[in-house]
N, C-alpha and C. Protein backbone atom coordinates (compact mmCIF):
# COMPACT_ATOMS: atom_id res chain seq x y z
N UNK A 1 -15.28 -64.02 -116.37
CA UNK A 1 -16.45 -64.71 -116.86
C UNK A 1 -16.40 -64.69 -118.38
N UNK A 2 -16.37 -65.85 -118.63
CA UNK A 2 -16.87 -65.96 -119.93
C UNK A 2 -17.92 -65.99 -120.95
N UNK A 3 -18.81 -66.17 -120.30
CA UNK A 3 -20.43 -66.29 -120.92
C UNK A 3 -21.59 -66.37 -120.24
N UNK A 4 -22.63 -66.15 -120.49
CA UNK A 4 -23.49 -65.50 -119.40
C UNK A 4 -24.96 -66.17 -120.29
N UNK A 5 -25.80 -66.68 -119.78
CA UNK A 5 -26.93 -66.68 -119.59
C UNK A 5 -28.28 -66.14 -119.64
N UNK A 6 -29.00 -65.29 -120.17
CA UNK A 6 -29.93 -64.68 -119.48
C UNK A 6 -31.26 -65.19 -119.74
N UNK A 7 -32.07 -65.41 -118.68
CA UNK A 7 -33.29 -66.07 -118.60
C UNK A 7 -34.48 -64.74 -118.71
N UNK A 8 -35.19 -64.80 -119.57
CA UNK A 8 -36.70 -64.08 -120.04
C UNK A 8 -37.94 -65.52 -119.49
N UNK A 9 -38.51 -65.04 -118.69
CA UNK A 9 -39.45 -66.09 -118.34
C UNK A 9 -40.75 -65.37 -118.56
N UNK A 10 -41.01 -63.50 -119.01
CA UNK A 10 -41.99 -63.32 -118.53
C UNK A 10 -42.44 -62.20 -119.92
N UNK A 11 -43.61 -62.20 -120.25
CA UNK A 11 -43.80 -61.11 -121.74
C UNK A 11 -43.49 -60.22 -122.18
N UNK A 12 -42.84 -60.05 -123.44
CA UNK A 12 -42.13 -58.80 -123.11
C UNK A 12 -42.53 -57.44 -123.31
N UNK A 13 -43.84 -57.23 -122.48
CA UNK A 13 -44.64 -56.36 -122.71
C UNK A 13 -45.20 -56.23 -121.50
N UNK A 14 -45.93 -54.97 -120.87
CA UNK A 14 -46.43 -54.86 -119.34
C UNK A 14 -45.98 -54.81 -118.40
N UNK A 15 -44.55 -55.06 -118.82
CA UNK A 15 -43.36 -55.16 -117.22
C UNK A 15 -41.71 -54.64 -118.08
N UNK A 16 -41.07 -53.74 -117.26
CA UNK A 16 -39.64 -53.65 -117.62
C UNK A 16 -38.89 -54.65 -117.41
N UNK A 17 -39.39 -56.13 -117.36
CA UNK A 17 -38.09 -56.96 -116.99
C UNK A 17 -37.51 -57.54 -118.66
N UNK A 18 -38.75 -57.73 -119.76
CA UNK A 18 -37.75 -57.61 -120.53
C UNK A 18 -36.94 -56.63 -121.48
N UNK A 19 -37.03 -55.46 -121.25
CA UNK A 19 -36.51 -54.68 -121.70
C UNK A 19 -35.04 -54.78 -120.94
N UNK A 20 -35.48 -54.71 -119.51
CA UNK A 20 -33.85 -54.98 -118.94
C UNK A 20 -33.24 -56.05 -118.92
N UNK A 21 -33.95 -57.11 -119.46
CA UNK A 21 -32.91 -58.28 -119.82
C UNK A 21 -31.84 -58.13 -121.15
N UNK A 22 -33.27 -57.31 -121.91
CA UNK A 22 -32.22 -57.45 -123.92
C UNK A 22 -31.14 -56.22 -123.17
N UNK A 23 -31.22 -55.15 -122.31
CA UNK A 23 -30.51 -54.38 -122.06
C UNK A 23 -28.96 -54.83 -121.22
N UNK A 24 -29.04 -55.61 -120.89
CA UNK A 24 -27.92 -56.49 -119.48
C UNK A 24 -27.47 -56.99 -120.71
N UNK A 25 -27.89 -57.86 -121.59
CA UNK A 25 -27.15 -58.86 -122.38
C UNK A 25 -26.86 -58.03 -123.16
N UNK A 26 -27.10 -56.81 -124.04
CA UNK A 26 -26.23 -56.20 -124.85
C UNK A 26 -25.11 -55.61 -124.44
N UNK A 27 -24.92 -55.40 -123.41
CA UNK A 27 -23.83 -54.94 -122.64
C UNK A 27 -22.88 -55.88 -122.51
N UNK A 28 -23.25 -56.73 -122.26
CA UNK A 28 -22.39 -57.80 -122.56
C UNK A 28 -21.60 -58.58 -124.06
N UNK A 29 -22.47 -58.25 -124.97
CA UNK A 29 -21.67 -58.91 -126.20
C UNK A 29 -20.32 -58.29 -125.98
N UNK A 30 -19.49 -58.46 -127.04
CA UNK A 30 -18.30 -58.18 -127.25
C UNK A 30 -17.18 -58.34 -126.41
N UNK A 31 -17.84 -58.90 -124.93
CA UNK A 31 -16.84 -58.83 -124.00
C UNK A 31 -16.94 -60.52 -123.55
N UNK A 32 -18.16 -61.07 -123.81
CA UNK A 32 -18.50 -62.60 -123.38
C UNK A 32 -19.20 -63.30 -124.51
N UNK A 33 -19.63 -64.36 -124.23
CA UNK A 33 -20.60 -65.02 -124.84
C UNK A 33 -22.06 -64.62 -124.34
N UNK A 34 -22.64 -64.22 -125.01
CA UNK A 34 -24.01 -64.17 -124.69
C UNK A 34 -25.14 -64.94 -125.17
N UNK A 35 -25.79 -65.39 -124.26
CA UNK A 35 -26.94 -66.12 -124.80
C UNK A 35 -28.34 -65.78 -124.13
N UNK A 36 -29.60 -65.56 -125.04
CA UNK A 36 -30.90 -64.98 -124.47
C UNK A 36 -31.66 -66.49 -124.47
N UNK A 37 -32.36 -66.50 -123.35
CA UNK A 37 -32.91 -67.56 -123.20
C UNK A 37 -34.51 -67.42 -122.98
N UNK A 38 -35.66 -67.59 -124.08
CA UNK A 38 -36.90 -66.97 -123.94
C UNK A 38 -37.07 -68.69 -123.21
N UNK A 39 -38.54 -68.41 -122.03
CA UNK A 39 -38.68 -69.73 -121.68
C UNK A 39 -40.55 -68.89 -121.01
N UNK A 40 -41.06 -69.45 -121.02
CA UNK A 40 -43.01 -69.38 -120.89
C UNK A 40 -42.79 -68.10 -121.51
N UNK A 41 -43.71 -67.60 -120.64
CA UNK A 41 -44.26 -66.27 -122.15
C UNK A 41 -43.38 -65.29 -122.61
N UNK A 42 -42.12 -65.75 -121.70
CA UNK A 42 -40.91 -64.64 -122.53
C UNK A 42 -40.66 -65.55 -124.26
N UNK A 43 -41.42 -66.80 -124.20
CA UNK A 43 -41.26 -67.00 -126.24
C UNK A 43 -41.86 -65.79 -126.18
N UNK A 44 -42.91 -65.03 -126.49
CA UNK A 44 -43.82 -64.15 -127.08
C UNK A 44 -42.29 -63.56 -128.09
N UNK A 45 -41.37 -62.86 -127.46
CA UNK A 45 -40.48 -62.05 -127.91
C UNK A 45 -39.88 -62.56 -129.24
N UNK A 46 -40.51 -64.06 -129.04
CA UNK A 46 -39.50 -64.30 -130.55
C UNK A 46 -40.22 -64.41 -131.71
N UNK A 47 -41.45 -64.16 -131.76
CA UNK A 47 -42.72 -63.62 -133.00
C UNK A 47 -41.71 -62.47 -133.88
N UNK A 48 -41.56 -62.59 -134.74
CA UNK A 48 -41.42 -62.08 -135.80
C UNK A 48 -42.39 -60.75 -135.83
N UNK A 49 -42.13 -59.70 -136.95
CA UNK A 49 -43.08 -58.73 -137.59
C UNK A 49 -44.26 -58.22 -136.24
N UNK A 50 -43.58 -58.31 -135.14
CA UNK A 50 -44.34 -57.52 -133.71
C UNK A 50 -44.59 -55.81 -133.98
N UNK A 51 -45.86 -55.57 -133.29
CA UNK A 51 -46.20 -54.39 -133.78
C UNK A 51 -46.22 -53.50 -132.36
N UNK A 52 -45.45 -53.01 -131.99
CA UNK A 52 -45.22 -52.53 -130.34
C UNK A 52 -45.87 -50.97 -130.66
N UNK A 53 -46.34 -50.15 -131.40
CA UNK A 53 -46.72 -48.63 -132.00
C UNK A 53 -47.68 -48.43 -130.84
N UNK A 54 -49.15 -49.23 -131.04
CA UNK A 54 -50.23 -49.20 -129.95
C UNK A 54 -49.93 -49.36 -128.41
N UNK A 55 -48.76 -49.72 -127.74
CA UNK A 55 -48.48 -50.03 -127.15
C UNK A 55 -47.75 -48.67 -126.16
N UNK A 56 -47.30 -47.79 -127.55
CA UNK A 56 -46.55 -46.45 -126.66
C UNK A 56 -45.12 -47.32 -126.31
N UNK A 57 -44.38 -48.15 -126.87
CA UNK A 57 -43.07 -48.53 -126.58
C UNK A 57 -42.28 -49.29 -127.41
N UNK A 58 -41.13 -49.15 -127.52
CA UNK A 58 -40.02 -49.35 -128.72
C UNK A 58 -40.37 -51.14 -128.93
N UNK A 59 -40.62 -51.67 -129.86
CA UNK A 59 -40.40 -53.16 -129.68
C UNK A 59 -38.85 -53.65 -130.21
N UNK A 60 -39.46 -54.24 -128.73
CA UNK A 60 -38.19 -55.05 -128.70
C UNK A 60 -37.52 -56.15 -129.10
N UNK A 61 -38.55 -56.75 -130.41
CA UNK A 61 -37.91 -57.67 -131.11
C UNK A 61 -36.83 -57.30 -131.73
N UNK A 62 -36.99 -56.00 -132.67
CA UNK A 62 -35.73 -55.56 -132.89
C UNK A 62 -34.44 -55.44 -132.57
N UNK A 63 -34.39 -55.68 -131.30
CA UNK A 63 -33.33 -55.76 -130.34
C UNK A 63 -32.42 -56.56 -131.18
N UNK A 64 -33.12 -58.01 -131.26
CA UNK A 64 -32.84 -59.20 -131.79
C UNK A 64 -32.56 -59.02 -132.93
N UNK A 65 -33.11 -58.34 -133.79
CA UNK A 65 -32.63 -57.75 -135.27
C UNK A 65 -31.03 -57.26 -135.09
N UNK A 66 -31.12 -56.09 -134.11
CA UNK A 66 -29.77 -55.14 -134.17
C UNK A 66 -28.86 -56.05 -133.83
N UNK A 67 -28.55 -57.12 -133.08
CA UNK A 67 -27.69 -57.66 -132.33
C UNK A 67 -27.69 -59.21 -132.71
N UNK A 68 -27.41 -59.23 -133.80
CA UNK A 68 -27.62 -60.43 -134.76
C UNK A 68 -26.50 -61.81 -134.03
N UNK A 69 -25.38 -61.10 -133.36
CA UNK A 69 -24.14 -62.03 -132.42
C UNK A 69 -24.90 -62.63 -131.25
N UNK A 70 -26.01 -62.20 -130.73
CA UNK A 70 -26.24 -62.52 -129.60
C UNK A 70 -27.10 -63.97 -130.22
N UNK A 71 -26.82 -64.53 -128.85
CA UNK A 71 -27.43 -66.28 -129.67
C UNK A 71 -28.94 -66.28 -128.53
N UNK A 72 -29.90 -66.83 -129.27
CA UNK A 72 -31.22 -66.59 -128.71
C UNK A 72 -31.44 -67.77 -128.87
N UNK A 73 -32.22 -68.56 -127.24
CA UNK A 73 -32.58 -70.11 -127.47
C UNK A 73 -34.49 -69.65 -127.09
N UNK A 74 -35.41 -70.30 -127.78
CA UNK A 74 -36.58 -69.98 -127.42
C UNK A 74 -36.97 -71.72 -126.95
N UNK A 75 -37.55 -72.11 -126.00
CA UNK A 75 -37.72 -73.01 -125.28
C UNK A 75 -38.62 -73.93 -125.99
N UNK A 76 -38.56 -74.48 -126.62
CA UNK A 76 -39.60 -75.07 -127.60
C UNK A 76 -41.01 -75.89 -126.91
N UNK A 77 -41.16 -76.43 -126.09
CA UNK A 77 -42.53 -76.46 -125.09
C UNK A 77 -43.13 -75.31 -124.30
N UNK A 78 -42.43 -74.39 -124.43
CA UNK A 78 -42.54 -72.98 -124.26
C UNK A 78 -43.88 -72.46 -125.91
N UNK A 79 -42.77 -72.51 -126.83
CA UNK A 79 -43.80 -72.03 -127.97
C UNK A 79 -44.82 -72.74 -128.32
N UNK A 80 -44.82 -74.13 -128.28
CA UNK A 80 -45.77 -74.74 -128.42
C UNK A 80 -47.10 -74.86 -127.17
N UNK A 81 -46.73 -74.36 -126.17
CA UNK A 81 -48.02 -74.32 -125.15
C UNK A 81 -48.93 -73.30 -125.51
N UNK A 82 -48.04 -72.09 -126.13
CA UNK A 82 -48.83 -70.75 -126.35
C UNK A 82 -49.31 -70.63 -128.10
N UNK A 83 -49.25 -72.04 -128.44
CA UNK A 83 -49.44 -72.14 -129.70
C UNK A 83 -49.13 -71.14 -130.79
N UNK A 84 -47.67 -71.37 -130.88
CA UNK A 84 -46.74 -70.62 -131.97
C UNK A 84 -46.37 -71.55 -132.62
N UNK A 85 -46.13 -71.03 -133.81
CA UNK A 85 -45.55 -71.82 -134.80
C UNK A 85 -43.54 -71.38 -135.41
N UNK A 86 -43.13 -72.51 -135.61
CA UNK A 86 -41.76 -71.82 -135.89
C UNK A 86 -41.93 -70.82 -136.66
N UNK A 87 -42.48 -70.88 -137.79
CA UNK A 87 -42.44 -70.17 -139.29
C UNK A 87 -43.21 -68.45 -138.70
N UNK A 88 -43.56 -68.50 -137.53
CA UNK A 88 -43.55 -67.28 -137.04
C UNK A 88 -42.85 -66.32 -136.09
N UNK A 89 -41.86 -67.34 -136.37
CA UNK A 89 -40.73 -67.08 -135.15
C UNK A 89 -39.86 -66.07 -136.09
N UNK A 90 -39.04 -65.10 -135.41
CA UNK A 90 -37.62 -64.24 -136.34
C UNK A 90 -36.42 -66.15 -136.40
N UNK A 91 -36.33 -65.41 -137.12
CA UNK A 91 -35.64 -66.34 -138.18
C UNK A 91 -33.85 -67.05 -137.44
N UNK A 92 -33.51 -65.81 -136.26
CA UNK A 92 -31.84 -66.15 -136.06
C UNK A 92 -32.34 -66.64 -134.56
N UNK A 93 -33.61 -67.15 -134.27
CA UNK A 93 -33.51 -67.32 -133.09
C UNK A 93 -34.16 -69.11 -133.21
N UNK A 94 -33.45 -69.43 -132.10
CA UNK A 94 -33.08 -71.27 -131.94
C UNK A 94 -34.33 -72.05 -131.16
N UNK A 95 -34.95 -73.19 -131.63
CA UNK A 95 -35.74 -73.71 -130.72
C UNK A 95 -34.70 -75.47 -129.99
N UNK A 96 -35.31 -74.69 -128.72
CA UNK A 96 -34.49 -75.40 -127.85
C UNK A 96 -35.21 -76.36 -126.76
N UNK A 97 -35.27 -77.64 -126.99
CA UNK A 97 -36.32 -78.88 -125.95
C UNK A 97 -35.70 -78.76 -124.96
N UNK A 98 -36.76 -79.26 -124.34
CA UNK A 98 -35.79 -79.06 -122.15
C UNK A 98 -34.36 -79.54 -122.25
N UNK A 99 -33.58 -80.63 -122.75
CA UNK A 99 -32.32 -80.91 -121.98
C UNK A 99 -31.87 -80.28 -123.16
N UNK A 100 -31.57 -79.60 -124.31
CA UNK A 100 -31.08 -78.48 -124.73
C UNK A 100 -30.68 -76.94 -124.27
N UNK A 101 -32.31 -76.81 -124.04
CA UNK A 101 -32.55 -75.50 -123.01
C UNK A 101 -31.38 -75.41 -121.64
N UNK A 102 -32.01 -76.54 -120.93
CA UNK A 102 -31.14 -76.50 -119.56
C UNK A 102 -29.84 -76.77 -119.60
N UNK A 103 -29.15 -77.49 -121.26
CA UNK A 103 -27.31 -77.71 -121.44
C UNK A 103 -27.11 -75.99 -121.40
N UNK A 104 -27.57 -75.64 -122.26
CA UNK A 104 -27.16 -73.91 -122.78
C UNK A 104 -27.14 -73.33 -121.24
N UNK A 105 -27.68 -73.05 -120.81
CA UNK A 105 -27.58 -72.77 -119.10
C UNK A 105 -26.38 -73.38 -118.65
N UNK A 106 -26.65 -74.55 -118.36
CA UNK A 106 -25.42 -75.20 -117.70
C UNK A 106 -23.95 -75.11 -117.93
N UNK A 107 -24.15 -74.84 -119.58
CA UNK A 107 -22.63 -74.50 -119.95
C UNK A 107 -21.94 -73.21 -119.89
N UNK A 108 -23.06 -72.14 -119.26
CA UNK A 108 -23.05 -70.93 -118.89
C UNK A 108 -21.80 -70.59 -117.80
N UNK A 109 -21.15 -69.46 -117.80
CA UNK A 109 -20.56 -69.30 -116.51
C UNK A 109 -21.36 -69.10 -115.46
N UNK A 110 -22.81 -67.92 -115.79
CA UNK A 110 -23.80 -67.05 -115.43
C UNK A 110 -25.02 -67.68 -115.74
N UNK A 111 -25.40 -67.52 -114.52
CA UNK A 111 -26.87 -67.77 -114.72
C UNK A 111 -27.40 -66.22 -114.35
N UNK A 112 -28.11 -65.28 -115.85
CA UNK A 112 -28.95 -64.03 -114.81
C UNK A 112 -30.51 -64.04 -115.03
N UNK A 113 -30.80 -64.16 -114.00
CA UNK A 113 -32.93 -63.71 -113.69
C UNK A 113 -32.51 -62.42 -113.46
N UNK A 114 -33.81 -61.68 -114.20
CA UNK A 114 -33.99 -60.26 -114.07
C UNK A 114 -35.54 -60.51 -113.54
């Protein structure tokens, strides 16, 4: 396999699924292509300057900080439903319209839902 996929559909807060998504795909750099794919409220993750302290858990935007290789598509009718703005987005991560979104997938070897 060459490159892999991973789909965030869900906040990344209140549930371990995205923690174990940024976790699956870091495991993966260096050996594939990786690509994070935020799509409904998994955009939340791509807000910039997130304050996870009150929360009692590591934020995980940083993730995205540490792992600057990994390519991040945020679904762009995605951010705009939950009324985000780019300019509040981290900065290395991509806005991507549906037949963008769904090429990056498609050109995937992997498709992974966590």
């Amino acid at each position: 396999m060459r490159s892999a996929f991973y789909l965030l559909d869900s906040a990344p807060y209140g549930s371990e699924k995205a923690f174990g998504v940024l976790n699956a795909a870091v495991v993966g750099l260096g050996k594939m292509e990786v690509t994070l794919g935020l799509y409904g409220d998994g955009a939340y993750l791509a807000l910039a300057n997130q304050d996870a302290n009150g929360l009692g858990v590591p934020n995980l935007a940083d993730i995205l900080y540490a792992y600057g290789e990994m390519r991040v598509f945020a679904h762009e009718p995605s951010v705009v439903e939950r009324g985000l703005f780019e300019e509040e987005l981290i900065e290395t991560v991509e806005l991507a319209d549906d037949e963008q979104f769904l090429e990056a997938m498609e050109d995937s070897d992997c498709l992974i839902l966590l």
